[in-house]
Protein backbone atom coordinates (compact mmCIF):
# COMPACT_ATOMS: atom_id res chain seq x y z
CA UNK A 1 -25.50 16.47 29.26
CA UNK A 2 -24.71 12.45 29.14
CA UNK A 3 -25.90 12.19 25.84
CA UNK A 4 -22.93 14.82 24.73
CA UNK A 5 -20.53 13.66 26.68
CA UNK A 6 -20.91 10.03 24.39
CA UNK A 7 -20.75 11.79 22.04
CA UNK A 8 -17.65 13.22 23.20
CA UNK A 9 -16.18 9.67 23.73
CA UNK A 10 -17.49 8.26 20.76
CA UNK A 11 -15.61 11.02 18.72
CA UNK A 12 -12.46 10.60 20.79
CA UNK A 13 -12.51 6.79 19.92
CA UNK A 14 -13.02 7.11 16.24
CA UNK A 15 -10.04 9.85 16.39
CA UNK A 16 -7.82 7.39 17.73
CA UNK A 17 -8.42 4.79 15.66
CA UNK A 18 -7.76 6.85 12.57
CA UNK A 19 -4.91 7.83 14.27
CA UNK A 20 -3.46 4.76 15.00
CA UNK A 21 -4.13 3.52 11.67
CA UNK A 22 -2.47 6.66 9.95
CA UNK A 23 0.34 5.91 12.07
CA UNK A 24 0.85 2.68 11.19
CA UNK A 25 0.78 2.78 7.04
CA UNK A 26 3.39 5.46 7.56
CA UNK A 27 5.53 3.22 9.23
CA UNK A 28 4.75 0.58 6.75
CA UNK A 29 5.95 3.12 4.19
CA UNK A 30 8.96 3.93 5.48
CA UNK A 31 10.15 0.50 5.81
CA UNK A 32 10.17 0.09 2.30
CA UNK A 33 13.47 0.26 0.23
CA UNK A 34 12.95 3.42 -1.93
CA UNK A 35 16.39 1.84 -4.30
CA UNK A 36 14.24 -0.90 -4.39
CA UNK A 37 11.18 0.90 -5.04
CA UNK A 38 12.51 2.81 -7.92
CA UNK A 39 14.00 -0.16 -9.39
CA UNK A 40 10.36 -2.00 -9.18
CA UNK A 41 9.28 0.79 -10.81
CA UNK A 42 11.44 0.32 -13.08
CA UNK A 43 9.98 -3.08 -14.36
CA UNK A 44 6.80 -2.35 -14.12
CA UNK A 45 7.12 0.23 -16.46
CA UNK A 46 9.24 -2.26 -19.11
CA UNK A 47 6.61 -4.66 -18.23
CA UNK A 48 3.41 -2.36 -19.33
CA UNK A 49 5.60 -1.88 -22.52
CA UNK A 50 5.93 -5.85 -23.27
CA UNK A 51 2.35 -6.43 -22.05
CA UNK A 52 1.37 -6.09 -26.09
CA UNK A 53 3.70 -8.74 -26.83
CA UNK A 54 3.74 -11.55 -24.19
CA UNK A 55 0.59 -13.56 -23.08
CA UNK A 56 -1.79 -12.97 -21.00
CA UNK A 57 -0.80 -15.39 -18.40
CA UNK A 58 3.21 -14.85 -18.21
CA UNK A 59 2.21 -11.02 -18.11
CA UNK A 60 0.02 -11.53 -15.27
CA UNK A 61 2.74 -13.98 -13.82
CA UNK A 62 5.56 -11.64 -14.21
CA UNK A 63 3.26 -8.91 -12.29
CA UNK A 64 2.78 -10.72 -9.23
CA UNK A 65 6.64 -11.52 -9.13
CA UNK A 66 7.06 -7.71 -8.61
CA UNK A 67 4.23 -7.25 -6.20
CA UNK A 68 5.47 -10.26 -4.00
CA UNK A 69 8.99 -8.24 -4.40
CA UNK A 70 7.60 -5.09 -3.01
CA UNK A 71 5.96 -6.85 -0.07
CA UNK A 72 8.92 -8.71 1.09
């Protein structure tokens, strides 16, 4: 009986932690901008188009510019 009853807690526990971290990333989500979402979009896509053209390094550059834009 003991040994299913841990069982029982250890389940519980691992349900709230998924929980909790479900909960959070959706929060995360919605505090993001979704003008400014589309808009990063937006130049990511122009920037996959110029990737052919520009170097490596000001490509790669220009990419983290737009994921430091998203995170803020």
């Amino acid at each position: 009986m003991s040994k299913k009853l841990n069982y029982n807690k250890t389940k519980k526990s691992t349900n709230e932690l998924l929980n909790n971290e479900i909960n959070d990333s959706i929060r995360l989500l919605n505090k993001i901008d979704l003008k400014n979402y589309r808009y990063l979009k937006k130049e990511i896509k122009k920037l996959k188009h110029k990737k052919g053209k520009i170097e490596k390094k000001e490509y790669l550059k220009e990419l983290i510019d737009l994921r430091d834009r998203l995170s803020v």
